[in-house]
Protein backbone atom coordinates (compact mmCIF):
# COMPACT_ATOMS: atom_id res chain seq x y z
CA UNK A 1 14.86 -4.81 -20.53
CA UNK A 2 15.94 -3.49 -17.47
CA UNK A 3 13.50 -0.68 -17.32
CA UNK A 4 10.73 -3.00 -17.42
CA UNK A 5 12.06 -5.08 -14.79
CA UNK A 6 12.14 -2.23 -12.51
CA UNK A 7 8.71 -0.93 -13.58
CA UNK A 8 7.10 -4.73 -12.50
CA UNK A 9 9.45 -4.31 -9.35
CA UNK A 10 7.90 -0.97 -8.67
CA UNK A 11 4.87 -2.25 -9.49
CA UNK A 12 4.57 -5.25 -7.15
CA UNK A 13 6.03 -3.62 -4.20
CA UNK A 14 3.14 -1.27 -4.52
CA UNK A 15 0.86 -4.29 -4.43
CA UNK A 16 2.85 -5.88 -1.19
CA UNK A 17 2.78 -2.42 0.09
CA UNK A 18 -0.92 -2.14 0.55
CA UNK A 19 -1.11 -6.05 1.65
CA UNK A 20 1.50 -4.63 4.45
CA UNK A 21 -0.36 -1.26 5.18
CA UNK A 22 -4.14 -3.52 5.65
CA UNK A 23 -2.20 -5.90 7.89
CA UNK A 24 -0.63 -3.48 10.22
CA UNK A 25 -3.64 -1.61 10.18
CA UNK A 26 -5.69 -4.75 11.64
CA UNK A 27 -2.86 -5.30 13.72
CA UNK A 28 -3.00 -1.85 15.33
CA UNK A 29 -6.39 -1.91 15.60
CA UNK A 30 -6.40 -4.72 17.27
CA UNK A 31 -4.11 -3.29 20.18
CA UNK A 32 -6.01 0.10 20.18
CA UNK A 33 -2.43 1.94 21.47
CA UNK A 34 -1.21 5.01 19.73
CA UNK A 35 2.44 4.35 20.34
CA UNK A 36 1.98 0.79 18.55
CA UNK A 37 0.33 1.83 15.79
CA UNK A 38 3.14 5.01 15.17
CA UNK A 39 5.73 2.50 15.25
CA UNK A 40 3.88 0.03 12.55
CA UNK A 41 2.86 2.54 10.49
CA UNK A 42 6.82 3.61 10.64
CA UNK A 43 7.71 -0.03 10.26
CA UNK A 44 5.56 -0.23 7.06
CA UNK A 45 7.44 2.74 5.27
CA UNK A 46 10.66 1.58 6.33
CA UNK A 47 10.28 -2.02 4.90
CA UNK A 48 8.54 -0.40 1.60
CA UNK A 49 10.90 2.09 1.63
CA UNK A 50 14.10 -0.14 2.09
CA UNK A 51 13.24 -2.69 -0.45
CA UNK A 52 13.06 -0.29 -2.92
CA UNK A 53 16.06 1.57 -2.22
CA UNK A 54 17.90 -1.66 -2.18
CA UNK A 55 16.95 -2.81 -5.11
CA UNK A 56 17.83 0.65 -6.59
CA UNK A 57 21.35 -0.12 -5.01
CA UNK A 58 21.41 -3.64 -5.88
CA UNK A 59 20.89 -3.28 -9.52
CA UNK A 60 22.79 -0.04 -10.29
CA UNK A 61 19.56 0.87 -12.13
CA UNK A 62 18.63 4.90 -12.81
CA UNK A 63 16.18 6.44 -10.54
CA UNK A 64 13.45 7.44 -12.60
CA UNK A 65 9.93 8.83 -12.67
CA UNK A 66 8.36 5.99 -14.32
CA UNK A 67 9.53 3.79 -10.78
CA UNK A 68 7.74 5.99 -8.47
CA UNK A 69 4.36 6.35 -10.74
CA UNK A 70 4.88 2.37 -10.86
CA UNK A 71 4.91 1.89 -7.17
CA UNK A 72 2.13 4.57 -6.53
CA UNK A 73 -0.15 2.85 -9.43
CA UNK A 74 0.16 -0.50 -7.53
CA UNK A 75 -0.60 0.76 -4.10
CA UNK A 76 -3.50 2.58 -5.90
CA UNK A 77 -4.56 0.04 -7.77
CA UNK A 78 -5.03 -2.76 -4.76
CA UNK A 79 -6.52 -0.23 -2.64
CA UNK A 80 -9.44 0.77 -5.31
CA UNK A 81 -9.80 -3.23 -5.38
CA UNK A 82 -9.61 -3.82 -1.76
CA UNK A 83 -11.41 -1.03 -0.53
CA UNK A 84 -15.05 -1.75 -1.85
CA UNK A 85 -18.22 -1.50 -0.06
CA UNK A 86 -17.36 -1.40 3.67
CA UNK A 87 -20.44 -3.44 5.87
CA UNK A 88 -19.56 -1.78 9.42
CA UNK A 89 -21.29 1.34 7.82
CA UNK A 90 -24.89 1.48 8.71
CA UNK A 91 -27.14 1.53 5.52
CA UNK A 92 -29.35 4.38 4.66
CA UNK A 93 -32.97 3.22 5.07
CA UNK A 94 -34.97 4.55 1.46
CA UNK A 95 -38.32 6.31 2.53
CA UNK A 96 -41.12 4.78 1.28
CA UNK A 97 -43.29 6.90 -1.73
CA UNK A 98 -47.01 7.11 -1.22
């Protein structure tokens, strides 16, 4: 039962993860610095990175595969949902047939 705890662990902190990553990304954007957005884009893989390694700690579990594919499927999973059709991309115009 443990393993499957740690796989819906793994799991939602990919999920947070990509919430996180879109947030500092309209954060950054928003100050339009380099040096700002290096240190939130550091700040984003340290939190991700911490929680996880604490709960490895903090449970005694095994570091396995299955965690990492877990966390990697939910940060791939929100970002295929989140990152439909963009509108700031201008539209191809369809040439009319004669």
């Amino acid at each position: 039962m443990s393993e499957t705890y740690a796989f819906l662990f793994c799991l939602g902190l990919g999920i947070v993860s990509r919430f996180l990553y879109m947030g500092m990304t309209l954060l950054a954007k928003r100050t339009d610095i380099l040096p700002v957005t290096v240190v939130l884009d550091t700040l984003t893989v340290c939190l991700v990175g911490g929680a996880f390694t604490l709960y490895i700690i903090f449970t005694g579990s095994v570091l396995a595969p299955y965690m990492f594919a877990a966390l990697f499927s939910g940060y791939f999973l929100t970002y295929k949902l989140t990152s439909g059709t963009r509108s700031d991309r201008p539209k191809k115009k369809k040439k009319a047939e004669k």
